[in-house]
PDB file of N, CA and C in Angstrom:
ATOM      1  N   UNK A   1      34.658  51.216  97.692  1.00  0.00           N
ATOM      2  CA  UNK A   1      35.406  52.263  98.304  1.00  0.00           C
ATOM      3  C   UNK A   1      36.884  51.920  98.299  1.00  0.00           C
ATOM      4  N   UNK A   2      37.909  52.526  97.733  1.00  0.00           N
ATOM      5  CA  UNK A   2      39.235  52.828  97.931  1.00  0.00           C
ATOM      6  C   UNK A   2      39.452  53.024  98.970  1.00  0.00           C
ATOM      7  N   UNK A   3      41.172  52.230  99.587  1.00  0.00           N
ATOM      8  CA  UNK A   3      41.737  52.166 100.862  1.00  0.00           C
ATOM      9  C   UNK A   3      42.233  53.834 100.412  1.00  0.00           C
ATOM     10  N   UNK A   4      42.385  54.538 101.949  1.00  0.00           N
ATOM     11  CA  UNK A   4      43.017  55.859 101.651  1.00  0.00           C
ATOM     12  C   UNK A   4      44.680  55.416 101.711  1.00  0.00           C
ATOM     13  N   UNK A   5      45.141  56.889 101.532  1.00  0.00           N
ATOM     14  CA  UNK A   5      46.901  56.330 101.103  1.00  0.00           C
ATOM     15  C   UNK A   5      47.505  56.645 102.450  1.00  0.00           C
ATOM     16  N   UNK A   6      48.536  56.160 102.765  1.00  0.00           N
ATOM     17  CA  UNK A   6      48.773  56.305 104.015  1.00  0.00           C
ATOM     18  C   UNK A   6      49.698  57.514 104.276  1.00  0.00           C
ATOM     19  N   UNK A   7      50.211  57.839 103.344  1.00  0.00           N
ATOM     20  CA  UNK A   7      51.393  59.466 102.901  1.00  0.00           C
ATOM     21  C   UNK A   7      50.011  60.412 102.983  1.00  0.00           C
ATOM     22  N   UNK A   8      50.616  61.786 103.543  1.00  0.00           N
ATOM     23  CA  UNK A   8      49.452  62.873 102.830  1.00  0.00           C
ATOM     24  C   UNK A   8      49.996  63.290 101.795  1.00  0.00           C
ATOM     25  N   UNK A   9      49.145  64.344 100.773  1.00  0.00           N
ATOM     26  CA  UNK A   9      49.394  64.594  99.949  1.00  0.00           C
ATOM     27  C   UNK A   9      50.008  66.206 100.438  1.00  0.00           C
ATOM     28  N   UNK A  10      51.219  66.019  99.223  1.00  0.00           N
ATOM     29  CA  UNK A  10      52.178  67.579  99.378  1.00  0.00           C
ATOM     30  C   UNK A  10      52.110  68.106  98.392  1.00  0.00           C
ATOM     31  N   UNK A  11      51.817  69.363  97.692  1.00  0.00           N
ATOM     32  CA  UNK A  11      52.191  69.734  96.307  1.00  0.00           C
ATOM     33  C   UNK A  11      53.341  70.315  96.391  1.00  0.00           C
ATOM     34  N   UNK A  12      54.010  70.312  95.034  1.00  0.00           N
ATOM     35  CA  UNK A  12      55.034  70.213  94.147  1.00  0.00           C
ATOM     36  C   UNK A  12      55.920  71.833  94.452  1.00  0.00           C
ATOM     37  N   UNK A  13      54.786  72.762  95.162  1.00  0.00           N
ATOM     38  CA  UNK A  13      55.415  74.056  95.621  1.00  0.00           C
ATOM     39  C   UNK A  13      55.643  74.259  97.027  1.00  0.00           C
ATOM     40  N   UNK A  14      55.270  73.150  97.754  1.00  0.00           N
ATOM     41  CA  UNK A  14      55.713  72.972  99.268  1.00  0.00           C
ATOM     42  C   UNK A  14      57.035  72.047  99.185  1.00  0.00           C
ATOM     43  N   UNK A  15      57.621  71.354  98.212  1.00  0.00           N
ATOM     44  CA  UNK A  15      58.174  70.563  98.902  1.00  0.00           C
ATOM     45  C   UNK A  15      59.908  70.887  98.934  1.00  0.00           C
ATOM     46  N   UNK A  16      60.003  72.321  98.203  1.00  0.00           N
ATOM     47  CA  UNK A  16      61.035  73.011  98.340  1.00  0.00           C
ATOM     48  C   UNK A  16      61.182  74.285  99.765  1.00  0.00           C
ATOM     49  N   UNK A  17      60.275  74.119 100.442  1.00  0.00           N
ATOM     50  CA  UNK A  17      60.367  75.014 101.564  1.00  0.00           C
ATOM     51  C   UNK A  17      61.189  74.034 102.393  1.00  0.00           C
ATOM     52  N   UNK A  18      61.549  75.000 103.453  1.00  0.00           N
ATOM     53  CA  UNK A  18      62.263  74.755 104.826  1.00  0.00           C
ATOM     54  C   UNK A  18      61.634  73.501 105.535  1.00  0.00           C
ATOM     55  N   UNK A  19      60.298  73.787 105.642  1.00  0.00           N
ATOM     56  CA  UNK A  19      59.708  72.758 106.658  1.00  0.00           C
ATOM     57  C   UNK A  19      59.947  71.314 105.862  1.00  0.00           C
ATOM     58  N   UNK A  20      59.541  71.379 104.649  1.00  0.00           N
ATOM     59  CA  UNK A  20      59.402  70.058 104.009  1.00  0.00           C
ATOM     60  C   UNK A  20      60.873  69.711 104.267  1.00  0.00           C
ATOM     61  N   UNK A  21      61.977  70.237 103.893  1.00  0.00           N
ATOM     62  CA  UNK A  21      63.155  69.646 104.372  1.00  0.00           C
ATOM     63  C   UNK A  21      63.339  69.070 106.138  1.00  0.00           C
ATOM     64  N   UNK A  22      62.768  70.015 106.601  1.00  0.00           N
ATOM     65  CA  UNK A  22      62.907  69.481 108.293  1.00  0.00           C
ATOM     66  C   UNK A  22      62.193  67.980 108.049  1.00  0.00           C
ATOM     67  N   UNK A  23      61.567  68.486 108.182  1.00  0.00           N
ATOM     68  CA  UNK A  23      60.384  67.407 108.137  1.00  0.00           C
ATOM     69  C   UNK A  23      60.744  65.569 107.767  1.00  0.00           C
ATOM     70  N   UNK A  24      61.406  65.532 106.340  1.00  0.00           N
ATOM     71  CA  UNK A  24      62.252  64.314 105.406  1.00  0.00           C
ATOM     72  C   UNK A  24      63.601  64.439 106.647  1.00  0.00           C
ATOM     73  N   UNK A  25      63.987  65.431 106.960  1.00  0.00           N
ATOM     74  CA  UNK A  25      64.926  64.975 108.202  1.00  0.00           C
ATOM     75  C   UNK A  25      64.911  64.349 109.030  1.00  0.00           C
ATOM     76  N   UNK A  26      63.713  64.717 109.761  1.00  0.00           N
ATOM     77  CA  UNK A  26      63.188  64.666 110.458  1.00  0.00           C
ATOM     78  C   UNK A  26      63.019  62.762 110.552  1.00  0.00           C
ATOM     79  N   UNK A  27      62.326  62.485 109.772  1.00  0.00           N
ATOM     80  CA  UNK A  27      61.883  61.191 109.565  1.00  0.00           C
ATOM     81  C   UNK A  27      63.267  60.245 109.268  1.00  0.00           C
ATOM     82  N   UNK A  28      64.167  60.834 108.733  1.00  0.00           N
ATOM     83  CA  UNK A  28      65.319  59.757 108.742  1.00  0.00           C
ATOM     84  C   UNK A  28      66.263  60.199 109.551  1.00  0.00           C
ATOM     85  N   UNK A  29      66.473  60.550 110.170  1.00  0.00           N
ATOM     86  CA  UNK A  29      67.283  61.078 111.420  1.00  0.00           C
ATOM     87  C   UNK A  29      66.790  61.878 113.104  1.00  0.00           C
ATOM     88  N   UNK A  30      65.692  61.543 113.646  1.00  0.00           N
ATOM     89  CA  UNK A  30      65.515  62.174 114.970  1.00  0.00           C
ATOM     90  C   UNK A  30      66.217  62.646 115.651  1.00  0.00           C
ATOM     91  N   UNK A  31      67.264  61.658 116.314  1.00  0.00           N
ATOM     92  CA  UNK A  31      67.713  61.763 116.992  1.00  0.00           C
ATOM     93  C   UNK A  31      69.188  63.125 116.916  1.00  0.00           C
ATOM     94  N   UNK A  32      69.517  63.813 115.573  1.00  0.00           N
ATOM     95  CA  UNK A  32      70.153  65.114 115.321  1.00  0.00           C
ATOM     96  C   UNK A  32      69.271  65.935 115.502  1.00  0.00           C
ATOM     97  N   UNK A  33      68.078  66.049 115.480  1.00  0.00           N
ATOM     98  CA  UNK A  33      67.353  67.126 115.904  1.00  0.00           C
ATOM     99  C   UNK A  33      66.589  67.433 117.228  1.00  0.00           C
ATOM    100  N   UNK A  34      66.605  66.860 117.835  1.00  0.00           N
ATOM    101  CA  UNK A  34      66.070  66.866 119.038  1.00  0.00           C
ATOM    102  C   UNK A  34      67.372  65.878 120.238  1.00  0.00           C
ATOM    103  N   UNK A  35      67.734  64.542 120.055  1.00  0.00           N
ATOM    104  CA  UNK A  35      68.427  64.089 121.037  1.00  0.00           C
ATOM    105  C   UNK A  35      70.055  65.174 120.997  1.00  0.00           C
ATOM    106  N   UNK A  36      70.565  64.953 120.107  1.00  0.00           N
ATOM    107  CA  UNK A  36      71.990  65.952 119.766  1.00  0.00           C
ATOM    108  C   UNK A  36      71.914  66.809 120.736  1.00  0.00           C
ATOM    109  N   UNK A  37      70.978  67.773 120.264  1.00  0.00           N
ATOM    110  CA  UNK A  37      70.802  68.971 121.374  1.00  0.00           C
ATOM    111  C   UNK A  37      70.572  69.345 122.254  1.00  0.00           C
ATOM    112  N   UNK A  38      69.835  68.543 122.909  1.00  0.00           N
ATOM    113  CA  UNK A  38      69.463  68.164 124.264  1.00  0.00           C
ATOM    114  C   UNK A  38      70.740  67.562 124.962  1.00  0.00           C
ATOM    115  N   UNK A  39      71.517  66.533 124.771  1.00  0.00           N
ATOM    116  CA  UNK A  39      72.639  66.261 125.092  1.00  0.00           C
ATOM    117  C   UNK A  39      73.896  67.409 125.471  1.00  0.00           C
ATOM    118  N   UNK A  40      73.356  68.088 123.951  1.00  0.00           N
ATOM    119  CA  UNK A  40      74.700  69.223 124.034  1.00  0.00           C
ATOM    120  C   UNK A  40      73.926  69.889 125.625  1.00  0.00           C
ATOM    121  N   UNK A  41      72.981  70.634 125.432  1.00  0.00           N
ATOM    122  CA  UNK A  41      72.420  71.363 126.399  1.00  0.00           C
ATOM    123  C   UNK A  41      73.339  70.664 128.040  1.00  0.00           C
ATOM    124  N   UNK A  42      72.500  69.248 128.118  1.00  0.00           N
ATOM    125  CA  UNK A  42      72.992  68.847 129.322  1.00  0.00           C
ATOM    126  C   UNK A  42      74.559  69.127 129.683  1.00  0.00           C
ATOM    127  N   UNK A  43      75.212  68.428 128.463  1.00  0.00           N
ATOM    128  CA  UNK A  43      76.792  68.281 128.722  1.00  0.00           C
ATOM    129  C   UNK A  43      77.536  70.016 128.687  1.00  0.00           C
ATOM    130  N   UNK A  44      77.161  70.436 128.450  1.00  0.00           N
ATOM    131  CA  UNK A  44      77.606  72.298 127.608  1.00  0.00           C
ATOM    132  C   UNK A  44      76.698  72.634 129.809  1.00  0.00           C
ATOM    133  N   UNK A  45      76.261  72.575 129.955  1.00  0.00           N
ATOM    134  CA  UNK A  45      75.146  73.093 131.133  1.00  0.00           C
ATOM    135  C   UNK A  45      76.106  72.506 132.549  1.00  0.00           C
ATOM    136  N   UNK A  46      76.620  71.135 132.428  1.00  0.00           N
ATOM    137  CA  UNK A  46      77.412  71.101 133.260  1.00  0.00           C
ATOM    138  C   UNK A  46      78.773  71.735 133.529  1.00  0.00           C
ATOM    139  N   UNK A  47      79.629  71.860 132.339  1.00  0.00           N
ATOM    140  CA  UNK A  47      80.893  72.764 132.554  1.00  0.00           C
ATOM    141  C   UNK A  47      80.673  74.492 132.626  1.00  0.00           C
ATOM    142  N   UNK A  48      79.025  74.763 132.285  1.00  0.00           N
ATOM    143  CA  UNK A  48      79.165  75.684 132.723  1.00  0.00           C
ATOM    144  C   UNK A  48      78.649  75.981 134.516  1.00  0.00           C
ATOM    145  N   UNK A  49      78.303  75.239 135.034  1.00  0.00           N
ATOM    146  CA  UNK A  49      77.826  75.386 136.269  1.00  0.00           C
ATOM    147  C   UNK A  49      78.865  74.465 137.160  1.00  0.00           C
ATOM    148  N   UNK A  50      80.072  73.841 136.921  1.00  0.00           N
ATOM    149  CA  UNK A  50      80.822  73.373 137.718  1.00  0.00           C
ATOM    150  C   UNK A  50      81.859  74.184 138.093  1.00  0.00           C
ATOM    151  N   UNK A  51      82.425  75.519 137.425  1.00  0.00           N
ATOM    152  CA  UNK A  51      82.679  76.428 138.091  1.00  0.00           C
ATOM    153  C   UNK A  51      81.769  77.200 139.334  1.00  0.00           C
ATOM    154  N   UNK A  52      80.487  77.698 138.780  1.00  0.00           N
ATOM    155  CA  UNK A  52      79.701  78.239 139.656  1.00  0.00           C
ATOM    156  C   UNK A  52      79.376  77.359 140.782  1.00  0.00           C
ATOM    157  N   UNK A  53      79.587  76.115 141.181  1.00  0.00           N
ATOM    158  CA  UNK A  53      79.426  75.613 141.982  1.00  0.00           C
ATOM    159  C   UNK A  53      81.053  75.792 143.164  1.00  0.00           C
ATOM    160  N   UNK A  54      81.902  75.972 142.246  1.00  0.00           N
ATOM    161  CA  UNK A  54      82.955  75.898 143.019  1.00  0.00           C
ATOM    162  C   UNK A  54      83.291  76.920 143.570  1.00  0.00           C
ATOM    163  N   UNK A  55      82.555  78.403 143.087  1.00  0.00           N
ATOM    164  CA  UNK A  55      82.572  79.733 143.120  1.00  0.00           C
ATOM    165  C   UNK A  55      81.962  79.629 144.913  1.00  0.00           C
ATOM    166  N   UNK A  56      80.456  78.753 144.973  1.00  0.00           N
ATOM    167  CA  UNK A  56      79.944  78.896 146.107  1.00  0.00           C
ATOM    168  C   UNK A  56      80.497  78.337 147.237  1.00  0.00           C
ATOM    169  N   UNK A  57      81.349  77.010 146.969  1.00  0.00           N
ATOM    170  CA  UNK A  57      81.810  75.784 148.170  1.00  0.00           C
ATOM    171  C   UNK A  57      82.806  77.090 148.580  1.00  0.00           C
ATOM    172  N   UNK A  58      83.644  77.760 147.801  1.00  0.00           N
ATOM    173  CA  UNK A  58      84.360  78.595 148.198  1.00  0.00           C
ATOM    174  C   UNK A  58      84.074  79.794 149.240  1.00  0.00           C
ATOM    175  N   UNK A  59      83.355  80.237 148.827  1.00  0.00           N
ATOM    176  CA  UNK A  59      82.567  81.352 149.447  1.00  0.00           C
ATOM    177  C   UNK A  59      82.183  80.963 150.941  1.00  0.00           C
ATOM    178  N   UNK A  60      81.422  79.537 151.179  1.00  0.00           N
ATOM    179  CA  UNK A  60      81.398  79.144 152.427  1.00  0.00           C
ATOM    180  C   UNK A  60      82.824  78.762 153.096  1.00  0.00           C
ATOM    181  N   UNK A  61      83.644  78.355 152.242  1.00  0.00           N
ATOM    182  CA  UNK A  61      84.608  77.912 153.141  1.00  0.00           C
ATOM    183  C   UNK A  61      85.159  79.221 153.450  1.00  0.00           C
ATOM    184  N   UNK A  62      85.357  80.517 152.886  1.00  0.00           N
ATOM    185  CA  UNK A  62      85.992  81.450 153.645  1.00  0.00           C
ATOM    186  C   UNK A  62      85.124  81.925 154.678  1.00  0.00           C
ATOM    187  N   UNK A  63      83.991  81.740 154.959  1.00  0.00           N
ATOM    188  CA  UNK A  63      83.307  81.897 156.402  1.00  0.00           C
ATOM    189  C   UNK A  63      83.288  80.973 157.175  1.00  0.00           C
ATOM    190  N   UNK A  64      82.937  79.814 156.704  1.00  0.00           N
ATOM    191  CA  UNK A  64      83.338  78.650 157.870  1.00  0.00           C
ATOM    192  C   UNK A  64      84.765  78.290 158.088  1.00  0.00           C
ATOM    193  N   UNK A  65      85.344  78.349 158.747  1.00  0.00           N
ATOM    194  CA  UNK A  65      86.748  78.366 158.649  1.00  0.00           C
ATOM    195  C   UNK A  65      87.607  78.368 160.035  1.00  0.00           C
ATOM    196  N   UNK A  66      88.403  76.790 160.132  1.00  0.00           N
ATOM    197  CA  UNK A  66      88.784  76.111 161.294  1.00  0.00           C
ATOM    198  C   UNK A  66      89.576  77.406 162.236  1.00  0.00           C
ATOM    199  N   UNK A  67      89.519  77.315 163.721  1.00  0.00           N
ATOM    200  CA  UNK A  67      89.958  78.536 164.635  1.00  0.00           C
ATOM    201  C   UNK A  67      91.053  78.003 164.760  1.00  0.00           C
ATOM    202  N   UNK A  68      91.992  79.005 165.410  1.00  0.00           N
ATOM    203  CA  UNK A  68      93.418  78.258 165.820  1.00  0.00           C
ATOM    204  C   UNK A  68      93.157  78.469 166.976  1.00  0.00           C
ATOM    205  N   UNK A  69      93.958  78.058 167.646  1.00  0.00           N
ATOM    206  CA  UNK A  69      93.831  77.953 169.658  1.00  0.00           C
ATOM    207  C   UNK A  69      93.506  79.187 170.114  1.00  0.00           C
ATOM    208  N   UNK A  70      94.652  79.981 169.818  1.00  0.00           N
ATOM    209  CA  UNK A  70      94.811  81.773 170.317  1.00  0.00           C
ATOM    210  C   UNK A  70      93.305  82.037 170.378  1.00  0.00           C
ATOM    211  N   UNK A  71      92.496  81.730 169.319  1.00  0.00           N
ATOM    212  CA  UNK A  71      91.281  82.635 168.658  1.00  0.00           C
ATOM    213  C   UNK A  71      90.130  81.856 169.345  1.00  0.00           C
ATOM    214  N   UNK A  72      90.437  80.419 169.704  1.00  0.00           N
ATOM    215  CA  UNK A  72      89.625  79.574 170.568  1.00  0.00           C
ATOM    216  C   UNK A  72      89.231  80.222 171.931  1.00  0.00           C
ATOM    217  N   UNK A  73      90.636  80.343 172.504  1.00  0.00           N
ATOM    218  CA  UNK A  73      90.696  80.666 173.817  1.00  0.00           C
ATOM    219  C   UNK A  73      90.105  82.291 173.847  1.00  0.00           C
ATOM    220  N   UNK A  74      90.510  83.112 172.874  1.00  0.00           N
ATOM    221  CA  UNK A  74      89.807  84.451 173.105  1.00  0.00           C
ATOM    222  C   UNK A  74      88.606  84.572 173.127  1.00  0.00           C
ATOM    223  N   UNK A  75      87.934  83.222 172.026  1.00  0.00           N
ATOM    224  CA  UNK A  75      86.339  83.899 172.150  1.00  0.00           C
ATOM    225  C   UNK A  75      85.627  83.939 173.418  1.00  0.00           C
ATOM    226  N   UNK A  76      85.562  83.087 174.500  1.00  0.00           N
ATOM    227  CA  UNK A  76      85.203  83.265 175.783  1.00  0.00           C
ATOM    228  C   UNK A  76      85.355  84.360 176.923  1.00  0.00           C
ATOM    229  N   UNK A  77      86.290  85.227 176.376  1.00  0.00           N
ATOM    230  CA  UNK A  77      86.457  86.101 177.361  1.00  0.00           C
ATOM    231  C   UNK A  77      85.600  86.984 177.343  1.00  0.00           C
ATOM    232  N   UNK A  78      84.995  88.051 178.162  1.00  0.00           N
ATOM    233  CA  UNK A  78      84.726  89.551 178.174  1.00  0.00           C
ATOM    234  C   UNK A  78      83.097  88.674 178.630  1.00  0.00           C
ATOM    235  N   UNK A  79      82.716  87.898 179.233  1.00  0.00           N
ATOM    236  CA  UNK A  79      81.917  86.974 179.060  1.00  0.00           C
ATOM    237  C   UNK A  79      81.316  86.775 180.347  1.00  0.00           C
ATOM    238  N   UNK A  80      79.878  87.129 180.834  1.00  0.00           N
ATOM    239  CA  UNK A  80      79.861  86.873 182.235  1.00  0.00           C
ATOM    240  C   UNK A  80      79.408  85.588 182.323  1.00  0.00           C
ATOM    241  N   UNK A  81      79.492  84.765 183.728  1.00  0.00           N
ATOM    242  CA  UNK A  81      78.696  83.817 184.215  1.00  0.00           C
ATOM    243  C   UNK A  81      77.432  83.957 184.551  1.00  0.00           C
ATOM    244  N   UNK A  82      76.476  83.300 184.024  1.00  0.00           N
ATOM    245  CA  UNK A  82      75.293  82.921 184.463  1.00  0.00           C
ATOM    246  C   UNK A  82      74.712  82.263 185.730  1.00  0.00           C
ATOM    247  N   UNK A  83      74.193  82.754 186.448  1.00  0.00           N
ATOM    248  CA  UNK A  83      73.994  81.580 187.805  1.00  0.00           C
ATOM    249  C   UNK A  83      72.363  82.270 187.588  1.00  0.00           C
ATOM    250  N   UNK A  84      71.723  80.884 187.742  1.00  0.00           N
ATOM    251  CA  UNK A  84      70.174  81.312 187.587  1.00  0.00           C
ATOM    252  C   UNK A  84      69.277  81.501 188.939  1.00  0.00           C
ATOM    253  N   UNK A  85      70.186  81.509 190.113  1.00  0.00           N
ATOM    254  CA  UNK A  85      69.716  82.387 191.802  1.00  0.00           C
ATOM    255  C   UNK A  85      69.533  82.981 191.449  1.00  0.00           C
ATOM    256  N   UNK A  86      71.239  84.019 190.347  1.00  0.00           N
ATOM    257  CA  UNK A  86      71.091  85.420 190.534  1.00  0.00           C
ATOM    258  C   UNK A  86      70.572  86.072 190.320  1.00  0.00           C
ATOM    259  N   UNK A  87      69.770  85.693 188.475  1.00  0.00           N
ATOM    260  CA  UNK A  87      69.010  86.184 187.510  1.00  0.00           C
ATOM    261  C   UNK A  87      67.625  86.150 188.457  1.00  0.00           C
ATOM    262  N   UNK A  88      67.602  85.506 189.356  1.00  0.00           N
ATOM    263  CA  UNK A  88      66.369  85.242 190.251  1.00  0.00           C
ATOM    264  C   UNK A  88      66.086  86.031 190.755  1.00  0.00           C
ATOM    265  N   UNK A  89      66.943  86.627 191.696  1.00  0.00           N
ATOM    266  CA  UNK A  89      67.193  87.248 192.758  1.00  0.00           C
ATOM    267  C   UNK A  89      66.859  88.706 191.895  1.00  0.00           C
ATOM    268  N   UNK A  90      67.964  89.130 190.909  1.00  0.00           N
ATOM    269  CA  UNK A  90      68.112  90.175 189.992  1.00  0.00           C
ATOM    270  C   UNK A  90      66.521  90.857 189.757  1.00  0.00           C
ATOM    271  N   UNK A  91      65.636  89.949 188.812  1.00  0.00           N
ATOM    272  CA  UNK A  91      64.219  90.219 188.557  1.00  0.00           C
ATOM    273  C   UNK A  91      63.498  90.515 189.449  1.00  0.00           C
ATOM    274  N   UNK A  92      63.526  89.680 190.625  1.00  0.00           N
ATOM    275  CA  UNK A  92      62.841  90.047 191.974  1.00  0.00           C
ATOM    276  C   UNK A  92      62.830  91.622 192.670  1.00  0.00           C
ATOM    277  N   UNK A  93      64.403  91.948 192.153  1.00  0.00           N
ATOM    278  CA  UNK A  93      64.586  93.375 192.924  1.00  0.00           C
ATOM    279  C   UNK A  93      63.884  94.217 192.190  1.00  0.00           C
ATOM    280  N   UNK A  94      63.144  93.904 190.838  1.00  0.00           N
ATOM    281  CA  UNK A  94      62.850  95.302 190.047  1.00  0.00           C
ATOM    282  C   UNK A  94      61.661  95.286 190.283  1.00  0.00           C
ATOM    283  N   UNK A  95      60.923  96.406 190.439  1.00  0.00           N
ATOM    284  CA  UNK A  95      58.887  96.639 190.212  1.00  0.00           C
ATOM    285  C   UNK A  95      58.927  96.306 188.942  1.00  0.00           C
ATOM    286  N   UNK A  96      58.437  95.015 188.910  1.00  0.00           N
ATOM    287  CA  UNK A  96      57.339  94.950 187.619  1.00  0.00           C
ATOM    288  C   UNK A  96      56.313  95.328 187.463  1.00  0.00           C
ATOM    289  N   UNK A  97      55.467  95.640 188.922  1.00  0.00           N
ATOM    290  CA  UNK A  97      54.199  95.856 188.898  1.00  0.00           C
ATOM    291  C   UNK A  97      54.158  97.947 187.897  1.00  0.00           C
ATOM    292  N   UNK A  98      55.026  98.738 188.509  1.00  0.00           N
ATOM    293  CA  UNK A  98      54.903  99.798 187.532  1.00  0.00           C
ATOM    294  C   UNK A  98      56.242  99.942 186.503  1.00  0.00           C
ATOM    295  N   UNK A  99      55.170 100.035 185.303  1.00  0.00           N
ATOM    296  CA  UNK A  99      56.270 100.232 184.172  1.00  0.00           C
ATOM    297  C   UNK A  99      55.718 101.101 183.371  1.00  0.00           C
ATOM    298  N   UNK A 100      55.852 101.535 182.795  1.00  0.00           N
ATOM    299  CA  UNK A 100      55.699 102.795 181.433  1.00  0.00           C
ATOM    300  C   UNK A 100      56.150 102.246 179.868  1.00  0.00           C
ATOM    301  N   UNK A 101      55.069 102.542 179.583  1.00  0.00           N
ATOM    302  CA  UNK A 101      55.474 101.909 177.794  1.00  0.00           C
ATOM    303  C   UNK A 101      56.339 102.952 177.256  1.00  0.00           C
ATOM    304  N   UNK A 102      57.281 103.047 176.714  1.00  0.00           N
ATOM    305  CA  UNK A 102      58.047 103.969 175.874  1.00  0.00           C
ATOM    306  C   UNK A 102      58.355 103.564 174.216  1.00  0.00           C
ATOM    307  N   UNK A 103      57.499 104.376 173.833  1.00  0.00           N
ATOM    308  CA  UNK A 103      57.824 104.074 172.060  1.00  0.00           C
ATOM    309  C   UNK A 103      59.592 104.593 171.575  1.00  0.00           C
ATOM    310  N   UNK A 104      59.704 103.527 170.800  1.00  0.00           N
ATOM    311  CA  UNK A 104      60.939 103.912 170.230  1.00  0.00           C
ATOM    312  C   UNK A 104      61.283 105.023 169.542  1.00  0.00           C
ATOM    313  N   UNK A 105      62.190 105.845 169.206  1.00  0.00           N
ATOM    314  CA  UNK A 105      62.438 106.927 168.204  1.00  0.00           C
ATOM    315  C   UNK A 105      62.465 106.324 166.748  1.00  0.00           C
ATOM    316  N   UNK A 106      62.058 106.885 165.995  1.00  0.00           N
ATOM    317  CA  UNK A 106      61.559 106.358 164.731  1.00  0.00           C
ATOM    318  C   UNK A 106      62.486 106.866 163.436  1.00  0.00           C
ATOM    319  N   UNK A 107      63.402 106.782 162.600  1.00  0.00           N
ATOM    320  CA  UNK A 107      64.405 107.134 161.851  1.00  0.00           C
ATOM    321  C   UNK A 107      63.788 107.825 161.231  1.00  0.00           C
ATOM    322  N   UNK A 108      64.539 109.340 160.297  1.00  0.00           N
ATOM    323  CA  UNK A 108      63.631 110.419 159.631  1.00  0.00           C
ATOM    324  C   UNK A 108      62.413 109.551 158.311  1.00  0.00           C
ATOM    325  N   UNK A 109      61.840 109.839 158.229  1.00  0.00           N
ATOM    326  CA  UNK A 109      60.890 108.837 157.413  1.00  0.00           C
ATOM    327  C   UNK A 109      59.959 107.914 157.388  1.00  0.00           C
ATOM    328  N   UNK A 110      60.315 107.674 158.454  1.00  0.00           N
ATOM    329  CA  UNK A 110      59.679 105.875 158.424  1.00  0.00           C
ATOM    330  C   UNK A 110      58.475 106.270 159.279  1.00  0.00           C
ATOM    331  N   UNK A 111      57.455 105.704 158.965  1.00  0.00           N
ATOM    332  CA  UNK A 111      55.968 105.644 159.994  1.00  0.00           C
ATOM    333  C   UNK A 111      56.220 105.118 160.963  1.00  0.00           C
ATOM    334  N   UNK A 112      55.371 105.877 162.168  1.00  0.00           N
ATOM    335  CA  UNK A 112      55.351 105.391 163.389  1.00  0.00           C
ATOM    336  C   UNK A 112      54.320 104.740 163.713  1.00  0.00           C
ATOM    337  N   UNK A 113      53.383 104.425 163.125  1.00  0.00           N
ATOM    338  CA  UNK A 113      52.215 103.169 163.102  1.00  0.00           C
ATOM    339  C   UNK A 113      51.291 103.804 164.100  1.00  0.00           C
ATOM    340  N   UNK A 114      51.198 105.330 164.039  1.00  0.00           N
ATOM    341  CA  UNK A 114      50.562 106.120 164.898  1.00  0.00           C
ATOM    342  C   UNK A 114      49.188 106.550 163.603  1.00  0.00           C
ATOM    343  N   UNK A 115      48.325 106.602 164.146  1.00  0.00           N
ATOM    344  CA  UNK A 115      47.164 106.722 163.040  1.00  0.00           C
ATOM    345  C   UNK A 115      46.608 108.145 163.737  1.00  0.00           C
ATOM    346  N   UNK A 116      46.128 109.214 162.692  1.00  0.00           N
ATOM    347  CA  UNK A 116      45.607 110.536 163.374  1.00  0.00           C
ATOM    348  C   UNK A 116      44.529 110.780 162.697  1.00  0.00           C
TER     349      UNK A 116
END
């Protein structure tokens, strides 16, 4: 028995196609066909998303955004005190024992989760 050959066999009308060229590329150069591009991808993928990243830090910083005093001191006003007697006291004065369910008004359209 004959050792088999370790090449497969190609005929003589394949070896002018496309693939057969990839292919002999392929084998003496990998790394242009697959690493190259992948690289590009990564490196090409970061300059395009390091704007879009800066698009967003931005976006938060115009909502988060340090108060000045004036605007400090205003937010507290119009503001009642809490004392939890009062809220005590407050609940105590109302009948809880009778209450009435009242359904909300319902916007033109929308179901009222009323079944008929």
């Amino acid at each position: 028995m004959g050792v088999f050959p370790s090449q497969k066999y190609r005929s003589s009308a394949a070896s002018g196609t496309f693939a057969a060229k990839y292919r002999a590329i392929m084998a003496k150069r990998p790394f242009l066909l697959f690493g190259l591009p992948f690289m590009a991808v990564i490196v090409g993928g970061s300059f395009i998303l390091t704007p879009a990243t800066a698009i967003r830090y931005e976006r938060h910083d115009r909502k988060v955004r340090q108060m000045s005093r004036e605007e400090e001191l205003s937010v507290g006003r119009g503001k009642r005190k809490v004392d939890i007697r009062e809220e005590y006291y407050r609940l105590a004065a109302k009948d809880i024992d009778n209450w009435e369910q009242k359904r909300v008004k319902r916007l033109a359209g929308e179901s009222d989760g009323v079944l008929e």
